[in-house]
C-alpha atoms as a PDB file:
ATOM      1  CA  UNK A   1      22.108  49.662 -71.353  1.00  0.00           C
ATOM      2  CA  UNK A   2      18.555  49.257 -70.581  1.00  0.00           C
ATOM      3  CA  UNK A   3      16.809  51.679 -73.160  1.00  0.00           C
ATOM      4  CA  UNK A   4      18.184  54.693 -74.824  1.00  0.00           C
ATOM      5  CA  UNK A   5      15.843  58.009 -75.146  1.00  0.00           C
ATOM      6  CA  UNK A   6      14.519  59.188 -79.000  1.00  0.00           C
ATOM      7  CA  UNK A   7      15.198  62.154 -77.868  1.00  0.00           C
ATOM      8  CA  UNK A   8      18.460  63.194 -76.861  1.00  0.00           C
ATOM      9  CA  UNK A   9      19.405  59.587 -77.687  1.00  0.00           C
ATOM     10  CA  UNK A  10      20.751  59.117 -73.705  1.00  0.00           C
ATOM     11  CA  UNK A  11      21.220  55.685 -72.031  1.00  0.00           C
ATOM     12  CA  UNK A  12      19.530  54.405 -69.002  1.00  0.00           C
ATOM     13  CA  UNK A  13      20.741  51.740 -66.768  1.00  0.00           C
ATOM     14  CA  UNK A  14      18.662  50.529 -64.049  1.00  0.00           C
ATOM     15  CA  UNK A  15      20.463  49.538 -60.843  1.00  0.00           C
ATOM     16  CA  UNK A  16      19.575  46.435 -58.694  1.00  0.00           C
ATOM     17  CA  UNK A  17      18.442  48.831 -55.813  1.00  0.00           C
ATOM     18  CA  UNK A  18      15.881  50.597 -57.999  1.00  0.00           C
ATOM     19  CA  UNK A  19      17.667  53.691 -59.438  1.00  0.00           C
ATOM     20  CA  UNK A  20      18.508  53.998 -62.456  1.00  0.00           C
ATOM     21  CA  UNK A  21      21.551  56.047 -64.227  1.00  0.00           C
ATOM     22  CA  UNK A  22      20.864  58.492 -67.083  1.00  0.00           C
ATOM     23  CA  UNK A  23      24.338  59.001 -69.622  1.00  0.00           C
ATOM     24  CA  UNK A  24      24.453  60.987 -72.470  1.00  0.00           C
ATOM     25  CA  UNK A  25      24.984  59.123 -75.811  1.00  0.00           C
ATOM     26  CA  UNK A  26      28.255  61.110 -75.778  1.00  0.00           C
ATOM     27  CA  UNK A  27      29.787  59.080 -72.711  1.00  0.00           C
ATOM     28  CA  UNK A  28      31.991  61.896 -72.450  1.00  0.00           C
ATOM     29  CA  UNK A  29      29.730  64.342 -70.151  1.00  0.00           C
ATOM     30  CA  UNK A  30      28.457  64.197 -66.809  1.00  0.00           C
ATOM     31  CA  UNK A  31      25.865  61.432 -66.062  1.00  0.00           C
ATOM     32  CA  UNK A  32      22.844  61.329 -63.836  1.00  0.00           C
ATOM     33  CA  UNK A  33      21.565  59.148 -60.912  1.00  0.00           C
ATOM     34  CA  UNK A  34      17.959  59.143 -60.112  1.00  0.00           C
ATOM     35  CA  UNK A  35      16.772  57.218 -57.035  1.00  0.00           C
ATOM     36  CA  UNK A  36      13.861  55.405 -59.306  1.00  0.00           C
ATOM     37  CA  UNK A  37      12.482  54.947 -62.290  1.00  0.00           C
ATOM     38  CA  UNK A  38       9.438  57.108 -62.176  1.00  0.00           C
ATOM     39  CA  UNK A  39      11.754  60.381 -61.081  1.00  0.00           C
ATOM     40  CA  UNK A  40      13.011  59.294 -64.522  1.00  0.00           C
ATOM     41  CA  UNK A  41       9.868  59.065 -66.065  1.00  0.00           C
ATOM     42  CA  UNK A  42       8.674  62.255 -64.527  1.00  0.00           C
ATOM     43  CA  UNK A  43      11.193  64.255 -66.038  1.00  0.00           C
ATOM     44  CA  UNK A  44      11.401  63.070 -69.476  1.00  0.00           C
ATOM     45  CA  UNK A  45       7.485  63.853 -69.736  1.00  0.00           C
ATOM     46  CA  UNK A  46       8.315  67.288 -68.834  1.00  0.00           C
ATOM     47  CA  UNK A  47      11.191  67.059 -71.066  1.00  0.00           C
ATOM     48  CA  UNK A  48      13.641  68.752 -69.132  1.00  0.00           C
ATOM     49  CA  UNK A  49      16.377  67.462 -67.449  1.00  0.00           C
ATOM     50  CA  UNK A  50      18.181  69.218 -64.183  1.00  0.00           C
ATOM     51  CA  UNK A  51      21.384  69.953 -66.231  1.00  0.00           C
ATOM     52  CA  UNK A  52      22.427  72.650 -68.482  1.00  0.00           C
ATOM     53  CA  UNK A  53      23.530  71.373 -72.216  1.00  0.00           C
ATOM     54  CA  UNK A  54      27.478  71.895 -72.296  1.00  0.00           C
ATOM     55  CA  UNK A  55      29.077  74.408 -74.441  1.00  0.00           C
ATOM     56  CA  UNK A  56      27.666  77.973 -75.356  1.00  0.00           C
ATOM     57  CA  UNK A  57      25.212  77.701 -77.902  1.00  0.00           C
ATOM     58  CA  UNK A  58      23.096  80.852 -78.863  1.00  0.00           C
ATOM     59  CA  UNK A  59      20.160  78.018 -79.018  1.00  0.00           C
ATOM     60  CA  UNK A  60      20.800  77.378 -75.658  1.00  0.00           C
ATOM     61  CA  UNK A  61      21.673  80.483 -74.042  1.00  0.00           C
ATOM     62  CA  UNK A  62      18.629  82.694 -75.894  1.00  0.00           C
ATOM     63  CA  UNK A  63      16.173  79.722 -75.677  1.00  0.00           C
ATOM     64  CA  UNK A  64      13.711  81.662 -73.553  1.00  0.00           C
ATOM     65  CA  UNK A  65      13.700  84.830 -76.260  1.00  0.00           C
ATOM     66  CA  UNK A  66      14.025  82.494 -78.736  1.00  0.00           C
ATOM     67  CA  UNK A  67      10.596  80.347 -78.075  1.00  0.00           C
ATOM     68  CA  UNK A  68       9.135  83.915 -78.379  1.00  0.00           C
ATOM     69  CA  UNK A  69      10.735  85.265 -81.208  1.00  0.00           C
ATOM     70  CA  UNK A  70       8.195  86.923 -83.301  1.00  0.00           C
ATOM     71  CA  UNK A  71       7.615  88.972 -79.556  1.00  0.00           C
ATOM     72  CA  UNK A  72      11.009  89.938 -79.288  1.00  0.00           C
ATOM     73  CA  UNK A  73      11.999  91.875 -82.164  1.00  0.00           C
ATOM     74  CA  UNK A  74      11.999  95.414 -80.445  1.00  0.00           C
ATOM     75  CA  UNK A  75      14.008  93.709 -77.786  1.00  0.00           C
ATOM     76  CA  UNK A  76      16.564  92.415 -80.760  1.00  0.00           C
ATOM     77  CA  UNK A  77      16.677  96.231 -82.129  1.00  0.00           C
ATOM     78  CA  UNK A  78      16.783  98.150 -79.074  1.00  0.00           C
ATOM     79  CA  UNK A  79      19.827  95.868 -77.835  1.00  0.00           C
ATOM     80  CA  UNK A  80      21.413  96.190 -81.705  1.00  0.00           C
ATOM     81  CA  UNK A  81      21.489  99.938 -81.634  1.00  0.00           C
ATOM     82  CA  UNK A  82      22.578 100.061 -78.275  1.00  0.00           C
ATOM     83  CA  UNK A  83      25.658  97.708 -78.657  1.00  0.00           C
ATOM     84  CA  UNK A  84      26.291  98.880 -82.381  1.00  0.00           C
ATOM     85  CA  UNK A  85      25.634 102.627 -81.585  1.00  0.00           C
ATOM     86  CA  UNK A  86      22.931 102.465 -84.127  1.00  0.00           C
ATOM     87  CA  UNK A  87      19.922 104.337 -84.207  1.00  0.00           C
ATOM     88  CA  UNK A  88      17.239 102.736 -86.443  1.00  0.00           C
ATOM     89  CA  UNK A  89      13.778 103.403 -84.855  1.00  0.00           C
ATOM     90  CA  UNK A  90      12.134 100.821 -87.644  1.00  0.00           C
ATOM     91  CA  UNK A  91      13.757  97.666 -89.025  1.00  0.00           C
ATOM     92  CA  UNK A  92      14.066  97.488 -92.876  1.00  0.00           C
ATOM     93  CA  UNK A  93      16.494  96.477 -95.670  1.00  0.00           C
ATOM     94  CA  UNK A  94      19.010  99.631 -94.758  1.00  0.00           C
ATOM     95  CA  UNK A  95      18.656  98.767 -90.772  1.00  0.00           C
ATOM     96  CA  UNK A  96      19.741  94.977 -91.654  1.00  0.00           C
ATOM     97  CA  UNK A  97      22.581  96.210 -93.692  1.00  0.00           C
ATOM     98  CA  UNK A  98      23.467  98.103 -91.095  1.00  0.00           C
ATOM     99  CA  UNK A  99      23.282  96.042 -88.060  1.00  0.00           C
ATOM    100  CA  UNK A 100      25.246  93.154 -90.326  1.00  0.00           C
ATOM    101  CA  UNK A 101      27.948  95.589 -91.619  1.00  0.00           C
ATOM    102  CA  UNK A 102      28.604  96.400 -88.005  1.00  0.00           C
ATOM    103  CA  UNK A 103      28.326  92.493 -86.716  1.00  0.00           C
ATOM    104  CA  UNK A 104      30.690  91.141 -89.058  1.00  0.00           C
ATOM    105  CA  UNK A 105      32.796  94.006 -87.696  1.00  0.00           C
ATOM    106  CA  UNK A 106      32.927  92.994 -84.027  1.00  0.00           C
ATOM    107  CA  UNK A 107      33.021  89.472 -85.196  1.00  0.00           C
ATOM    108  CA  UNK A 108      36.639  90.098 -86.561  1.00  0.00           C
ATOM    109  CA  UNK A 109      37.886  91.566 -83.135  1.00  0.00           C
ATOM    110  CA  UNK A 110      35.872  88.434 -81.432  1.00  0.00           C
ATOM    111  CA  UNK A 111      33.064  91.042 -79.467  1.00  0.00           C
ATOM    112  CA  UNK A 112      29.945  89.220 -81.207  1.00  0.00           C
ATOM    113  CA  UNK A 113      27.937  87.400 -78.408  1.00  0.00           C
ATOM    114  CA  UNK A 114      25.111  85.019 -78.937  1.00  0.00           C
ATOM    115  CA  UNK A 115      22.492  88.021 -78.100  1.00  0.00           C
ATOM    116  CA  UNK A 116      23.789  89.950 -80.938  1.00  0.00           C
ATOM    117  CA  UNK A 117      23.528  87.170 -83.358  1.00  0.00           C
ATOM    118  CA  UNK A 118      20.003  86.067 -82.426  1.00  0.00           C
ATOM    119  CA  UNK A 119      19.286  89.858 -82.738  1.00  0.00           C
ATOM    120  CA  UNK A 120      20.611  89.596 -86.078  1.00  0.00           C
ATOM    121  CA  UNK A 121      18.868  86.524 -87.119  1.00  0.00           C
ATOM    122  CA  UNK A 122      15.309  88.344 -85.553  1.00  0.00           C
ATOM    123  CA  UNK A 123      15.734  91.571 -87.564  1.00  0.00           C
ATOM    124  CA  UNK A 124      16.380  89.839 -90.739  1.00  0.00           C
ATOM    125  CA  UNK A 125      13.663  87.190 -90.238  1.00  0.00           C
ATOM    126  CA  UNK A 126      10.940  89.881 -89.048  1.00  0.00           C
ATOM    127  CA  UNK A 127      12.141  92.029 -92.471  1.00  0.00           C
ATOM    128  CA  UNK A 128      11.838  88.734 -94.636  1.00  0.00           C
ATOM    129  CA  UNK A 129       8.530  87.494 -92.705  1.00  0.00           C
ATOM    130  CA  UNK A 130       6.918  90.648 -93.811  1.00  0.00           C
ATOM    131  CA  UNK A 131       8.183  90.890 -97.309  1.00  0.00           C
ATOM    132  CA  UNK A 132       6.824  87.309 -97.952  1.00  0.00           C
ATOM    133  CA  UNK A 133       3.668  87.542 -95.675  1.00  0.00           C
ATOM    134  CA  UNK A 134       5.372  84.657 -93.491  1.00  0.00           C
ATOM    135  CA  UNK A 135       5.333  82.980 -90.254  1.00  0.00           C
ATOM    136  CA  UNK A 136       7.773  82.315 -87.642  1.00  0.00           C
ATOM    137  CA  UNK A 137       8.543  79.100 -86.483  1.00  0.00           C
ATOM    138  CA  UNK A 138      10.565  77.399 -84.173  1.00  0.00           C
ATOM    139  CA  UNK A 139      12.106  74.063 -84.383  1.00  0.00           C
ATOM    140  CA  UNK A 140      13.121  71.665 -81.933  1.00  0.00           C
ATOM    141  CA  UNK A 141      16.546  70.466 -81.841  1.00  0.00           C
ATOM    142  CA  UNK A 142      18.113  68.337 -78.733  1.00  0.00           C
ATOM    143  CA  UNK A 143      21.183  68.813 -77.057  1.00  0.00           C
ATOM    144  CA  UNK A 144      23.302  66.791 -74.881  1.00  0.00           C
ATOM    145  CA  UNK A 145      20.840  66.494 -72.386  1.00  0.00           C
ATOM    146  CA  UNK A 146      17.634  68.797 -73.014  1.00  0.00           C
ATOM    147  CA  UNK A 147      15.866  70.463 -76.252  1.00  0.00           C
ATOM    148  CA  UNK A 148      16.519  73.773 -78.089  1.00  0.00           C
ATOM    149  CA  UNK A 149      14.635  75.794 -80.787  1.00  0.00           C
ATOM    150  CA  UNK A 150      15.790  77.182 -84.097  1.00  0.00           C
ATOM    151  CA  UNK A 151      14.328  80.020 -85.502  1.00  0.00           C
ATOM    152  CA  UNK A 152      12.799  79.517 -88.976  1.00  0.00           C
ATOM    153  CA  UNK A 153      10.246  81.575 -91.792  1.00  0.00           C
ATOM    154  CA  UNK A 154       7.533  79.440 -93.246  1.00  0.00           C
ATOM    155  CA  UNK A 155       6.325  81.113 -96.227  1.00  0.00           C
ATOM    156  CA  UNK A 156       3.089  80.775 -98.268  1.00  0.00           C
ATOM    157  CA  UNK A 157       4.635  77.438 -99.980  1.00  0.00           C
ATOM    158  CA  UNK A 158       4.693  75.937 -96.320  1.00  0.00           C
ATOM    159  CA  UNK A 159       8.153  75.478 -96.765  1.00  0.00           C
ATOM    160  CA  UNK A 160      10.799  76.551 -94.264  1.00  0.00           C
ATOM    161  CA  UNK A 161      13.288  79.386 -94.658  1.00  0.00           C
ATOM    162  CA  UNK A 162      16.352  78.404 -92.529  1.00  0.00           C
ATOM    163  CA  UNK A 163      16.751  82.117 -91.747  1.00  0.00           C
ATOM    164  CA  UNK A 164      19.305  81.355 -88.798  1.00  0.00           C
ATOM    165  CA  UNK A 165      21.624  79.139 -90.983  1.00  0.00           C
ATOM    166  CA  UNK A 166      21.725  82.076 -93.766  1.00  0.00           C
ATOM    167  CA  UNK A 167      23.055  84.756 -91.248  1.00  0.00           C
ATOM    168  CA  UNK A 168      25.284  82.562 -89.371  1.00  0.00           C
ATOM    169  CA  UNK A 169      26.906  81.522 -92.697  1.00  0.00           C
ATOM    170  CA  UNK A 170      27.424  85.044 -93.643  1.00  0.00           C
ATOM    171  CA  UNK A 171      29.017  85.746 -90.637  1.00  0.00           C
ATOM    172  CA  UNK A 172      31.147  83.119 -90.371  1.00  0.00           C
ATOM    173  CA  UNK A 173      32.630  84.189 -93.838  1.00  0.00           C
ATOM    174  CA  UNK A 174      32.487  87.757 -93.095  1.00  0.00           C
ATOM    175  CA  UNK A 175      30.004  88.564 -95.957  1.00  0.00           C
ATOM    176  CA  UNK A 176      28.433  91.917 -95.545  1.00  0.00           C
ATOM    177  CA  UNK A 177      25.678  92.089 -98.651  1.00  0.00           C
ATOM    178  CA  UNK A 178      21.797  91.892 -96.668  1.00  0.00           C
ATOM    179  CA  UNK A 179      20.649  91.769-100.128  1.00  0.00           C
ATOM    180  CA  UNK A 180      22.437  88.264-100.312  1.00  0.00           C
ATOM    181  CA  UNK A 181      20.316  87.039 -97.839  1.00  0.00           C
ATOM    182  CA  UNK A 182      17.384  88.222 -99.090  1.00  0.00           C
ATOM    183  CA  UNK A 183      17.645  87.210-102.748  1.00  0.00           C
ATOM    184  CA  UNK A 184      19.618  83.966-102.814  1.00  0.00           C
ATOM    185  CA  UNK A 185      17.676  81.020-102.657  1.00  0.00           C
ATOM    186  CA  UNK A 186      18.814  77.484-100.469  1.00  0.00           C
ATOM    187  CA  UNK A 187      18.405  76.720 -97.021  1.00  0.00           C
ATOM    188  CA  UNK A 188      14.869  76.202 -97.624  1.00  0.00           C
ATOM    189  CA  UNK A 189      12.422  72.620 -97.125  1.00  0.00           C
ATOM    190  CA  UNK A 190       9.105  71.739 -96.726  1.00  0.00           C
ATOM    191  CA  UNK A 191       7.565  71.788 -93.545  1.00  0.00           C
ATOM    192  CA  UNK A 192       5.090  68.823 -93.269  1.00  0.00           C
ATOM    193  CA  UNK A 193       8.463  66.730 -94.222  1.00  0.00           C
ATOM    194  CA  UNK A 194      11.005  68.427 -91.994  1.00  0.00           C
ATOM    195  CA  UNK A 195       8.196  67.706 -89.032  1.00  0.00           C
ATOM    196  CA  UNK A 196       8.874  64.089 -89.625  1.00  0.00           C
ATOM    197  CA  UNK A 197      12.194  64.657 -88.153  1.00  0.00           C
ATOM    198  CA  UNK A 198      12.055  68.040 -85.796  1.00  0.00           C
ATOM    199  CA  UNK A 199       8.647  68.793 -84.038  1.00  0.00           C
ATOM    200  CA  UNK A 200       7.866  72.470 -85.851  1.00  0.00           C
ATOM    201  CA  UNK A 201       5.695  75.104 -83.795  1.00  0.00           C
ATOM    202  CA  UNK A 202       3.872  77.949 -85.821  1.00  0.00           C
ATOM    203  CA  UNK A 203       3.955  81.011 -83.724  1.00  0.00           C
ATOM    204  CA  UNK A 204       1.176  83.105 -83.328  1.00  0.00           C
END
């Protein structure tokens, strides 16, 4: 190799006839082939590159909602009563319950899609946010080839509630209690040190 990115940690070999070949540091997906090295250079400062991560993460397919979470949360509810057959025309305590009771539900017959479950993770974080007079912030992850965000709380400690790790836990061991997720304490780390790691955006 010729470098490898600090990014998504990718390769680059440069080729005698100027191009140069992007791989992922996984060698097992597809590679890219750009005719030089400033198309290269181009697209790493715009930090994008023209191929989808692989797999279906809900970081990946809800990015766009995701890098505007604390707009989205009527979205999140409005899409939760419809698919639950809920009706809650606020979000509280009683409408996480409910949405979660009836998530961990679909999860068992496998009907839970990644829009649900950032719903989930928005309702509970808005509910929490305004309990603790927080903030929402994303944080940037990569993928294979280009970045994601995950969804956090920054209270008034300037530390980090991992809000999305706390409902995705529950729901991957089918543990209906809201209050759980609420009360318990973990998941949580300062911000100014996780920023050393994962570039953190406050959002407005």
């Amino acid at each position: 190799m010729d470098s490898q990115l600090q990014t998504n940690y990718g390769f680059t070999f440069n080729l005698n006839n100027g191009g140069v070949v992007f791989l992922p540091h996984t060698f097992r997906n597809d590679g890219i082939v750009f005719e030089n090295k400033e198309c290269l250079e181009e697209l790493i400062r715009q930090d994008w590159f023209p191929i989808n991560n692989p797999g279906n993460s809900l970081y990946d397919t809800e990015i766009e909602r995701i890098k505007s979470i604390h707009m989205q949360i009527d979205f999140y509810r409005l899409h939760l009563n419809r698919v639950l057959k809920l009706d809650f025309e606020e979000i509280n305590r009683d409408a996480c319950q409910g949405y979660l009771k009836k998530i961990i539900g679909r999860t068992i017959r496998k009907l839970t899609t990644n829009t649900d479950l950032i719903g989930l993770i928005a309702v509970f974080g808005e509910v929490l946010r305004r309990e603790i007079h927080g903030q929402w912030v994303i944080e940037k992850w990569y993928g294979i080839y280009n970045p994601h965000y995950k969804p956090r709380i920054l209270d008034k400690d300037q530390r980090l509630i991992f809000i999305d790790d706390k409902i995705l836990g529950q729901v991957k061991w089918k543990v209906s209690s809201a209050d759980r997720i609420f009360e318990e304490e973990g998941g949580i780390i300062d911000m100014k040190l996780r920023s050393e790691h994962h570039e953190c955006t406050i959002l407005e």
